[in-house]
C-alpha atoms as a PDB file:
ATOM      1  CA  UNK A   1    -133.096 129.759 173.243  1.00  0.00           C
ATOM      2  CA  UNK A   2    -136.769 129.169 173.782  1.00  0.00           C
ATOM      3  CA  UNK A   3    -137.120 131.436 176.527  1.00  0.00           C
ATOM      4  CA  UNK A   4    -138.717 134.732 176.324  1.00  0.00           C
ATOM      5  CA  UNK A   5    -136.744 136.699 178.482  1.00  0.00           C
ATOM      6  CA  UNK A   6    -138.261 140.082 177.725  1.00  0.00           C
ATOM      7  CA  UNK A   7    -141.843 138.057 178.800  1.00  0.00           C
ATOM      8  CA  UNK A   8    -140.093 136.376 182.088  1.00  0.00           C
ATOM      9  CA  UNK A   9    -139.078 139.194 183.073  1.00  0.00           C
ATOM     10  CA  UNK A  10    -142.363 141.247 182.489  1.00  0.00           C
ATOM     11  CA  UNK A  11    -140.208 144.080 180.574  1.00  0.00           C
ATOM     12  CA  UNK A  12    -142.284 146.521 178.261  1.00  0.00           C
ATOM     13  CA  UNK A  13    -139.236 147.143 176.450  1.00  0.00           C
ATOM     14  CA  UNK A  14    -136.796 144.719 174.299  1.00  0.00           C
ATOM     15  CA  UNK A  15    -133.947 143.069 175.996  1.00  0.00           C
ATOM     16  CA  UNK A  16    -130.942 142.335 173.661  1.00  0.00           C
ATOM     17  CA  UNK A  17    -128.186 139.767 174.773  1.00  0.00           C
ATOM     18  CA  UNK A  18    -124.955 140.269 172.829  1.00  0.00           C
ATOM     19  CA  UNK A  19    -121.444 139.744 172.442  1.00  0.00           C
ATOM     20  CA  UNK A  20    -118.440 141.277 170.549  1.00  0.00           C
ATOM     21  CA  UNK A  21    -115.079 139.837 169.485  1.00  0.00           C
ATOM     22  CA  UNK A  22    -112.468 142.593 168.772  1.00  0.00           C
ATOM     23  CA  UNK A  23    -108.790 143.571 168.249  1.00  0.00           C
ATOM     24  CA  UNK A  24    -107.853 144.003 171.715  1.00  0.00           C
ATOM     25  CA  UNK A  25    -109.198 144.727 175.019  1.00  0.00           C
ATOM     26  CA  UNK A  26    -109.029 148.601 174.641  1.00  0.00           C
ATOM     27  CA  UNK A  27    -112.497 150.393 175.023  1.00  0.00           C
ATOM     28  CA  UNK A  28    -111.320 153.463 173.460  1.00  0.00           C
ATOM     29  CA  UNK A  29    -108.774 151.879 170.676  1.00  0.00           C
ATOM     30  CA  UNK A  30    -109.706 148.583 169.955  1.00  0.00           C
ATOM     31  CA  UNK A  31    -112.625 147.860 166.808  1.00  0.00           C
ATOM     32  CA  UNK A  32    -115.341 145.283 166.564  1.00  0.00           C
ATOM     33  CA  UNK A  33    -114.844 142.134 164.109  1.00  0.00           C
ATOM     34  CA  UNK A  34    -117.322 140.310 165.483  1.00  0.00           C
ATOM     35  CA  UNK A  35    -120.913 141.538 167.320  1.00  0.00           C
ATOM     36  CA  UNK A  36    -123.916 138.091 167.779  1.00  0.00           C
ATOM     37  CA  UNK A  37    -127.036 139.205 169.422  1.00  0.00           C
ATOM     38  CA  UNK A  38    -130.463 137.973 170.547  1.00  0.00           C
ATOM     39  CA  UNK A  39    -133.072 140.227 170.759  1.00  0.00           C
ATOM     40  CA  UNK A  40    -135.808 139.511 173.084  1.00  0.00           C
ATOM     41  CA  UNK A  41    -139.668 141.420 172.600  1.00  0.00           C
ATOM     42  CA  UNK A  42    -142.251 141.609 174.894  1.00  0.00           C
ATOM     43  CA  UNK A  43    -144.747 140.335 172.557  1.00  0.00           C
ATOM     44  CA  UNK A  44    -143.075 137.499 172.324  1.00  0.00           C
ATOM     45  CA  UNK A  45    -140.699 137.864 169.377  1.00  0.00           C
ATOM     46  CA  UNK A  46    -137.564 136.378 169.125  1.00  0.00           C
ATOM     47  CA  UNK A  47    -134.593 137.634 166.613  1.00  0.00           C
ATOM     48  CA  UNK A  48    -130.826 137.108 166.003  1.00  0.00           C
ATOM     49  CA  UNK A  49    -127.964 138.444 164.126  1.00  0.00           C
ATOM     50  CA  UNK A  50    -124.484 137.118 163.859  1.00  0.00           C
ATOM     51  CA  UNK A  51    -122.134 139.891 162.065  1.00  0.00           C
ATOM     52  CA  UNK A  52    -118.629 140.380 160.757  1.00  0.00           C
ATOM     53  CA  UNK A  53    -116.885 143.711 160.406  1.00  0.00           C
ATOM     54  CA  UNK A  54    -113.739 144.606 158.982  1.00  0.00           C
ATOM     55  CA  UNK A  55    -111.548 146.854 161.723  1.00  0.00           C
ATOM     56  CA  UNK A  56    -110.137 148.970 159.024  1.00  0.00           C
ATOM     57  CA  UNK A  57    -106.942 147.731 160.689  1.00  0.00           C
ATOM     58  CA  UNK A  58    -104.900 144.135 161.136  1.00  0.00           C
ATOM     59  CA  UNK A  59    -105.783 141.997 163.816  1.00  0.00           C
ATOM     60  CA  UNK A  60    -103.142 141.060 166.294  1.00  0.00           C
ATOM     61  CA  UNK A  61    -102.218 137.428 165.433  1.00  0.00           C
ATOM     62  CA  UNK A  62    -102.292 136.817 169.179  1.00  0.00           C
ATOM     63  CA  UNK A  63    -106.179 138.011 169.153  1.00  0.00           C
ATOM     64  CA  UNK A  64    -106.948 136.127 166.832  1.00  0.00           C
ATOM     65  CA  UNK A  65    -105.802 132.737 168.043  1.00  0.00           C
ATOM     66  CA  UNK A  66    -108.106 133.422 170.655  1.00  0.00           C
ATOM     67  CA  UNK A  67    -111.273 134.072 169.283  1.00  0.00           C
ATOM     68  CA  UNK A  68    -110.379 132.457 165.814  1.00  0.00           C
ATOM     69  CA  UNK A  69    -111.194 135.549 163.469  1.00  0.00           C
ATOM     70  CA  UNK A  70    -108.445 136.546 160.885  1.00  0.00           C
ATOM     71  CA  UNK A  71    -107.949 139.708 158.714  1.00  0.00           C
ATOM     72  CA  UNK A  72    -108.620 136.962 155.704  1.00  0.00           C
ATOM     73  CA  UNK A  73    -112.016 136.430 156.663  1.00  0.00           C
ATOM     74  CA  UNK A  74    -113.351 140.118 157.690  1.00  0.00           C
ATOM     75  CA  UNK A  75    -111.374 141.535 154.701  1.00  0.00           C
ATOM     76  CA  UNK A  76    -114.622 141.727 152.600  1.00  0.00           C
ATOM     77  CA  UNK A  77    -117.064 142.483 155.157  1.00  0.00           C
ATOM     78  CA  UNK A  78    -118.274 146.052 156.117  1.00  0.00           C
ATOM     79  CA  UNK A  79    -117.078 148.641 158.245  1.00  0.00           C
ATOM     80  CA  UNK A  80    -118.825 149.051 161.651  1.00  0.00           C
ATOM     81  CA  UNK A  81    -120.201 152.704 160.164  1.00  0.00           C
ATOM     82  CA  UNK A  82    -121.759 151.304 157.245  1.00  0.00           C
ATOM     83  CA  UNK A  83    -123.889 149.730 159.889  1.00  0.00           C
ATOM     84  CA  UNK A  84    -124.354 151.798 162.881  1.00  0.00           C
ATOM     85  CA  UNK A  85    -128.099 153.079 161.860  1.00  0.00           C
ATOM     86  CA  UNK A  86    -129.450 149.812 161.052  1.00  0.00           C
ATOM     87  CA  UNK A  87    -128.140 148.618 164.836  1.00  0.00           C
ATOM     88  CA  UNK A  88    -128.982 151.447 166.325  1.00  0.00           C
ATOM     89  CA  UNK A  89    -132.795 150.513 165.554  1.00  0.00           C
ATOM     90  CA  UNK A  90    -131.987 146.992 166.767  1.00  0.00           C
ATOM     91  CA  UNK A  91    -130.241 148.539 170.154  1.00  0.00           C
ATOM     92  CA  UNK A  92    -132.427 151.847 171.090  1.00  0.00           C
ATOM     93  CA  UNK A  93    -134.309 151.970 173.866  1.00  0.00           C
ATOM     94  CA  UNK A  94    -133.498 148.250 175.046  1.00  0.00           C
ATOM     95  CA  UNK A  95    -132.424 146.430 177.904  1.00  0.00           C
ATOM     96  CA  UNK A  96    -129.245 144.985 177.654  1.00  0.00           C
ATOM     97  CA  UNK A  97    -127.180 141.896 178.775  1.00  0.00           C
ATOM     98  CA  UNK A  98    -124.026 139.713 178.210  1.00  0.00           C
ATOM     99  CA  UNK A  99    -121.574 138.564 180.440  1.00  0.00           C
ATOM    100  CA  UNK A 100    -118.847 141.357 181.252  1.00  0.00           C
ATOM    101  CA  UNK A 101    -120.702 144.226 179.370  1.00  0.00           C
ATOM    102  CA  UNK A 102    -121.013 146.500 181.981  1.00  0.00           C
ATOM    103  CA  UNK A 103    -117.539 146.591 182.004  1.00  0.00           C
ATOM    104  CA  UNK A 104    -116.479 146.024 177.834  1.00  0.00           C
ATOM    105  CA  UNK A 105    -118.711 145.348 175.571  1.00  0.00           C
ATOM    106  CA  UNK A 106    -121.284 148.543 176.201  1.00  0.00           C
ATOM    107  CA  UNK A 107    -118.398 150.873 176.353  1.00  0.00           C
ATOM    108  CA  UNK A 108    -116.614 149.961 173.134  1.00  0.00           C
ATOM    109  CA  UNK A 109    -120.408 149.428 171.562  1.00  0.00           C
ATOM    110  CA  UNK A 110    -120.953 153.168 172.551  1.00  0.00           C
ATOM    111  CA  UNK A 111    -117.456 153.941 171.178  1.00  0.00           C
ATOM    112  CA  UNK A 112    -118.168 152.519 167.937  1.00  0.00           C
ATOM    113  CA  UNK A 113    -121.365 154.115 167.617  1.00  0.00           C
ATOM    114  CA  UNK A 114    -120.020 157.427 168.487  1.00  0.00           C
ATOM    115  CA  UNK A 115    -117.275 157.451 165.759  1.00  0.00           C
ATOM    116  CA  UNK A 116    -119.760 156.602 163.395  1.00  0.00           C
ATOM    117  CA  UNK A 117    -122.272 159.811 164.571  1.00  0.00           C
ATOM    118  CA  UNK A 118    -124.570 157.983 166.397  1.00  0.00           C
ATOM    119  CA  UNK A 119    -125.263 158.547 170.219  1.00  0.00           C
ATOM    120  CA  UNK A 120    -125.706 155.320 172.041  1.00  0.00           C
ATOM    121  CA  UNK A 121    -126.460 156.331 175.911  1.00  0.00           C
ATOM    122  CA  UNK A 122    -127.718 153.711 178.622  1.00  0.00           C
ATOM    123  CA  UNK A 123    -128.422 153.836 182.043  1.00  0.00           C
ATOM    124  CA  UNK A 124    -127.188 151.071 184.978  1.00  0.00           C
ATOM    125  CA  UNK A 125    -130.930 150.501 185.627  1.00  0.00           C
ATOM    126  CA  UNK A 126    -130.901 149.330 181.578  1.00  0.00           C
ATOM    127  CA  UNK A 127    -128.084 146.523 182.387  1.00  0.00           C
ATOM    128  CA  UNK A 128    -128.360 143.382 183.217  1.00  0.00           C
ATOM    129  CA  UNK A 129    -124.727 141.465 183.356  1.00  0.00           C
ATOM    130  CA  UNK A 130    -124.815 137.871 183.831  1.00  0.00           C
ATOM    131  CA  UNK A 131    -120.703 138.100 185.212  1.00  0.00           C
ATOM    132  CA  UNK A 132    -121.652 140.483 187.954  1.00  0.00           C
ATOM    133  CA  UNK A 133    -124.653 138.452 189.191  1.00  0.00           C
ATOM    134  CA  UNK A 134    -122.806 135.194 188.442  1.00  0.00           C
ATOM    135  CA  UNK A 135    -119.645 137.181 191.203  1.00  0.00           C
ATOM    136  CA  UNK A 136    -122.307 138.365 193.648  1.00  0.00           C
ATOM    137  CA  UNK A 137    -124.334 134.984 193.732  1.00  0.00           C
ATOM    138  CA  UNK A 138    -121.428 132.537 194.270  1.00  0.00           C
ATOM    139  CA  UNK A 139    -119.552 131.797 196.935  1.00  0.00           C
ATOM    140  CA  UNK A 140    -116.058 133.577 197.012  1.00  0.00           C
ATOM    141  CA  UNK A 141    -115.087 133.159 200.381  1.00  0.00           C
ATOM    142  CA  UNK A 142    -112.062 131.342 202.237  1.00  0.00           C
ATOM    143  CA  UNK A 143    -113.662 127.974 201.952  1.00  0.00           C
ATOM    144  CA  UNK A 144    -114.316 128.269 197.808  1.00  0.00           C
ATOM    145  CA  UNK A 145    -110.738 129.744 197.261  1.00  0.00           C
ATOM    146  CA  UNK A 146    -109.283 126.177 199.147  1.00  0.00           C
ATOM    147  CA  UNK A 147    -111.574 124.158 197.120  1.00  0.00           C
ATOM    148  CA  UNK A 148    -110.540 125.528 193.745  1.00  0.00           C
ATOM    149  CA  UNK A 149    -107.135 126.040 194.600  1.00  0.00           C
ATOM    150  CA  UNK A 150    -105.818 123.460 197.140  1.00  0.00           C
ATOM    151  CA  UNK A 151    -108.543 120.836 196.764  1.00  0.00           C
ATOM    152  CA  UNK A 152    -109.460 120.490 200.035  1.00  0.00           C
ATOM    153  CA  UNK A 153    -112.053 120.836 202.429  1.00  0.00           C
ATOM    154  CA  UNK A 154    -111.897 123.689 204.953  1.00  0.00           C
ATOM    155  CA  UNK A 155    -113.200 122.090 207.877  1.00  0.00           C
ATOM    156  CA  UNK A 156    -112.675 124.711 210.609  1.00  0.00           C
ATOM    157  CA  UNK A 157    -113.831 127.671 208.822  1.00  0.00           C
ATOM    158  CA  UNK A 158    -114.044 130.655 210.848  1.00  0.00           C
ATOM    159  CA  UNK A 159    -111.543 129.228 213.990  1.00  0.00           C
ATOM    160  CA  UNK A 160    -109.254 131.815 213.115  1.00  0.00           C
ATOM    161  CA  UNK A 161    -105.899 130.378 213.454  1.00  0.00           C
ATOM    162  CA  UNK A 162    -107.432 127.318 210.814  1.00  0.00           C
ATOM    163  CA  UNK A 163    -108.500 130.772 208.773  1.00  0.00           C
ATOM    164  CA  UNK A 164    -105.036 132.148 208.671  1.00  0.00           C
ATOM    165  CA  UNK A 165    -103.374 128.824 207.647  1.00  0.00           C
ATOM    166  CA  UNK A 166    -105.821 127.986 204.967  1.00  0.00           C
ATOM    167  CA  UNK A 167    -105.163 131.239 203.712  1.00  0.00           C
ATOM    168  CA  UNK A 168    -101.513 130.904 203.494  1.00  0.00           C
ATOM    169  CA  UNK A 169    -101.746 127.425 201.494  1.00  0.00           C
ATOM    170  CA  UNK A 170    -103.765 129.468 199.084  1.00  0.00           C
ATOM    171  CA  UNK A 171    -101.518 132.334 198.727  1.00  0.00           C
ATOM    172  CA  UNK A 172     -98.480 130.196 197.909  1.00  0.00           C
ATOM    173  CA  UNK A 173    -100.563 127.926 195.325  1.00  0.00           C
ATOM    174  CA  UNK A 174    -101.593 131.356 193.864  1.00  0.00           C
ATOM    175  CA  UNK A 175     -98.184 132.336 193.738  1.00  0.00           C
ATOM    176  CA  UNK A 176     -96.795 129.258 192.050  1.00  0.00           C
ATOM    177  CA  UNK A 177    -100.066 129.389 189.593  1.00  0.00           C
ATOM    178  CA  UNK A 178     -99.332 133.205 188.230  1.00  0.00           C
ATOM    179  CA  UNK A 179     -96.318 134.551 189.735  1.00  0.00           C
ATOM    180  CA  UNK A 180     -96.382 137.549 192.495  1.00  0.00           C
ATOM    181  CA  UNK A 181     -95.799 140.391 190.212  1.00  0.00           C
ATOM    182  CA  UNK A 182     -99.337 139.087 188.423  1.00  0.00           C
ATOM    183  CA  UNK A 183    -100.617 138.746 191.982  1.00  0.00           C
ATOM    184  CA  UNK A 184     -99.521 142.698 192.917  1.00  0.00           C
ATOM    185  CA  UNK A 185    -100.531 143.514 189.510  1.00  0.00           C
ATOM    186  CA  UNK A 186    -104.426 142.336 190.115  1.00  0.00           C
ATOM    187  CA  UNK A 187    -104.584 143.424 193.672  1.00  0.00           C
ATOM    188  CA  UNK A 188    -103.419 147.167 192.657  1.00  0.00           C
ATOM    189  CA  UNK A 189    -105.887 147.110 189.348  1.00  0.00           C
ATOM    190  CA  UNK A 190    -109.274 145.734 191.427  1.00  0.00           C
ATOM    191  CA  UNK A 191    -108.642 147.340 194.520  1.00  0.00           C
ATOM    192  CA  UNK A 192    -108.746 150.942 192.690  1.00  0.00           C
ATOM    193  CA  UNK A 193    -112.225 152.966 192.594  1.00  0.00           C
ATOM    194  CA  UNK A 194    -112.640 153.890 189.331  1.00  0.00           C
ATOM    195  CA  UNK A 195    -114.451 156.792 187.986  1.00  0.00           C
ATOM    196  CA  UNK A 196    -115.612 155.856 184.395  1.00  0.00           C
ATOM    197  CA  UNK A 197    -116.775 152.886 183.032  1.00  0.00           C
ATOM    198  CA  UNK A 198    -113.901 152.571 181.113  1.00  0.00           C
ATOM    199  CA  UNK A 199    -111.294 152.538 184.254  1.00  0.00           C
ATOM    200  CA  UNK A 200    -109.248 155.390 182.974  1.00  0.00           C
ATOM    201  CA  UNK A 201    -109.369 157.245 186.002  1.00  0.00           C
ATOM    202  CA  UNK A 202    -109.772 156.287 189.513  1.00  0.00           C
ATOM    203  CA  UNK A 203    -110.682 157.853 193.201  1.00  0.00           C
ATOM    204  CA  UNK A 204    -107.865 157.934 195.939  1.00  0.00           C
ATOM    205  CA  UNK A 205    -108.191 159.459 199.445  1.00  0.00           C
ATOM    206  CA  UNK A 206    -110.898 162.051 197.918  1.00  0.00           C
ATOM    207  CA  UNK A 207    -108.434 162.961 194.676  1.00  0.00           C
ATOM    208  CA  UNK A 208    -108.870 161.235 191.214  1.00  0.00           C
ATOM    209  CA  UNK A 209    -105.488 160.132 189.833  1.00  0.00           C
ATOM    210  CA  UNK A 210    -105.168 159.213 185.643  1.00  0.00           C
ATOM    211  CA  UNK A 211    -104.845 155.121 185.275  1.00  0.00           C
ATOM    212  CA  UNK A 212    -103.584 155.724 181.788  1.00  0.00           C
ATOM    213  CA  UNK A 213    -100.857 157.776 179.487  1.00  0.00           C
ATOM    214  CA  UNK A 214     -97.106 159.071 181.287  1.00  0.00           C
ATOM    215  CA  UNK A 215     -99.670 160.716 184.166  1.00  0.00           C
ATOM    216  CA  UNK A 216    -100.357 157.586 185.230  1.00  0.00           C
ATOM    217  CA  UNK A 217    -101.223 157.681 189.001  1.00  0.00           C
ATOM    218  CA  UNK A 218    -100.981 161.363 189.104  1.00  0.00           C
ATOM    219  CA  UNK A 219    -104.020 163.573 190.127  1.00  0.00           C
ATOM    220  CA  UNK A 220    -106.168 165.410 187.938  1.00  0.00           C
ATOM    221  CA  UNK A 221    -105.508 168.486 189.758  1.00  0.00           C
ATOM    222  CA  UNK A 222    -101.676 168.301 189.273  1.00  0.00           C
ATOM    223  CA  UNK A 223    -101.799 167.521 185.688  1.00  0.00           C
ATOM    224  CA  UNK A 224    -104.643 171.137 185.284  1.00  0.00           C
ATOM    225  CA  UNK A 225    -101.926 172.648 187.043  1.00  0.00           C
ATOM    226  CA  UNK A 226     -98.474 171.284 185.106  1.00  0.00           C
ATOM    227  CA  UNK A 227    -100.008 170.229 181.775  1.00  0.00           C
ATOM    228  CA  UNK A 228    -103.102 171.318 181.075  1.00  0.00           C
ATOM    229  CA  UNK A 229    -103.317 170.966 177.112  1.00  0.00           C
ATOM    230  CA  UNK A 230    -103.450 167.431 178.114  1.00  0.00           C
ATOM    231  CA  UNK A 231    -106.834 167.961 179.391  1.00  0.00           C
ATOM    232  CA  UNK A 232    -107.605 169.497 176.164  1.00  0.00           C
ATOM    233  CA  UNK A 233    -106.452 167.191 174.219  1.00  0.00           C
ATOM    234  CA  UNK A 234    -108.391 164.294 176.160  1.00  0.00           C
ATOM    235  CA  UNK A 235    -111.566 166.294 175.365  1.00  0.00           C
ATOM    236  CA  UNK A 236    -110.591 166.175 171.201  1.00  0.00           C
ATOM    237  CA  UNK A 237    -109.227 163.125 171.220  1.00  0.00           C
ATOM    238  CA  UNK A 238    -110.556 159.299 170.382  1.00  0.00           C
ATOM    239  CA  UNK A 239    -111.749 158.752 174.175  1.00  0.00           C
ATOM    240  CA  UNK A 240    -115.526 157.641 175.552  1.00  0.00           C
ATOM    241  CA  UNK A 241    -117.734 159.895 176.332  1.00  0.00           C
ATOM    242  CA  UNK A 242    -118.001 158.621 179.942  1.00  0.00           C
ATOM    243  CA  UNK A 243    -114.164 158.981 179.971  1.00  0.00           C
ATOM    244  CA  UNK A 244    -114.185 162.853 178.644  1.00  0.00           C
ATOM    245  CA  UNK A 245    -116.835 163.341 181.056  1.00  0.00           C
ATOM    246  CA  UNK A 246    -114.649 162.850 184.175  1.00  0.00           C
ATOM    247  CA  UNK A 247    -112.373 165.738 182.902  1.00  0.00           C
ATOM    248  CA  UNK A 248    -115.107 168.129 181.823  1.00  0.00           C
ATOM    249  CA  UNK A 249    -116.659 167.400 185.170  1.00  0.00           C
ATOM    250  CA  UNK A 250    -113.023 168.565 186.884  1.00  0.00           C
ATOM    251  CA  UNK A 251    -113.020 171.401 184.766  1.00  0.00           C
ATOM    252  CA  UNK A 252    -116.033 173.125 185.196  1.00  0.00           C
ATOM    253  CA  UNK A 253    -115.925 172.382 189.265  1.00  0.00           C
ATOM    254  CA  UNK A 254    -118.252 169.897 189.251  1.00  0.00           C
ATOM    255  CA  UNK A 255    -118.410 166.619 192.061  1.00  0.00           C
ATOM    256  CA  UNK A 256    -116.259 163.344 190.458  1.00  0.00           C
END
């Protein structure tokens, strides 16, 4: 990479660009096996760090056809702990990018350093995601979705009628592409206003209901009132801080 990005951007702090290969796509349960960065000063510097970390646990066979990483080849390397101060100087007080991180790889990143007894905090302001930019930059309207999907050209655009039967040429490709309980199952998990970072708990019509565990899609409120060790629990438990927040938050009265 030969550009400077801390120096493009005129940033007095570093900017660090990095990725991470796990065991799964949990925040909260999955490990690292796999964390590459670049590290960008403002003087000009440029360093980079590929490293491999055994999970303390197997890696699905299923993960690992996808990223190519097996328990064979992580089996001698070191836990994520052993490491967490000498990445914490790497990561402190940085900027930070990736594509997707706002949304993965910072949360589990905090999670890891947090089992390991090291507080990792950010701000939004600290965050720049190339997959958000990439989403707000491009176009995603009607005449995109017929390109990619149909192949055609949609030559009326906004004559509504043309609108409405583009739109059902797309649906049914969709449909035959993924299957409609895929199609429900996206539309219910991106339509939902999540709370934490982490998606655990989402905003409804002023309430917020759990997205995870046998509460799923009940409110806060009626769990405090029908269960609430579970509450507790959450709060000892192996959850994100940004996660444990959103109950403490509930239970000392505060806004959500």
């Amino acid at each position: 990479m030969k550009n400077n990005l801390a120096v493009t951007l005129g940033l007095t702090r570093p900017i660090v660009i990095f990725d991470l290969e796990t065991t799964g796509l949990s925040v909260v349960n999955d490990k690292i096996v796999e964390l590459a960065y670049i590290k960008h000063w403002p003087d000009g510097r440029i360093e980079q760090e590929d490293l491999l970390f055994n999970p303390g646990r197997p890696i699905p066979p299923e993960v690992s056809a996808i990223h190519g990483i097996s328990d064979e080849q992580v089996k001698d390397s070191p836990l994520f702990a052993t490491k967490a101060i000498e990445l914490m100087a790497v990561f402190s007080d940085s900027y930070y990018s990736g594509f997707n991180v706002v949304r993965f790889d910072l949360p589990l990143l905090r999670q890891e350093f947090s089992s390991a007894g090291q507080n990792f905090s950010f701000k939004p302001e600290d965050i720049i995601d190339a997959k958000l930019v990439y989403h707000y930059k491009e176009p995603r309207d009607l005449s995109a979705a017929y390109r990619f999907y149909c192949n055609k050209e949609h030559v009326d655009a906004h004559n509504a009628l043309a609108d409405v039967s583009v739109t059902g040429e797309i649906i049914a490709e969709q449909i035959t592409r993924y299957g409609y309980e895929e199609i429900r199952k996206i539309h219910e998990e991106t339509c939902r206003d999540y709370v934490d970072l982490e998606g655990r708990f989402y905003r409804e019509n002023g309430e917020v209901y759990f997205n995870f565990s046998k509460f799923k899609d009940r409110t806060l409120k009626s769990v405090s009132e029908t269960d609430p060790t579970f509450l507790r629990w959450i709060l000892q438990a192996d959850f994100s801080e940004d996660s444990k927040n959103v109950v403490r938050n509930f239970l000392n009265n505060k806004s959500l």
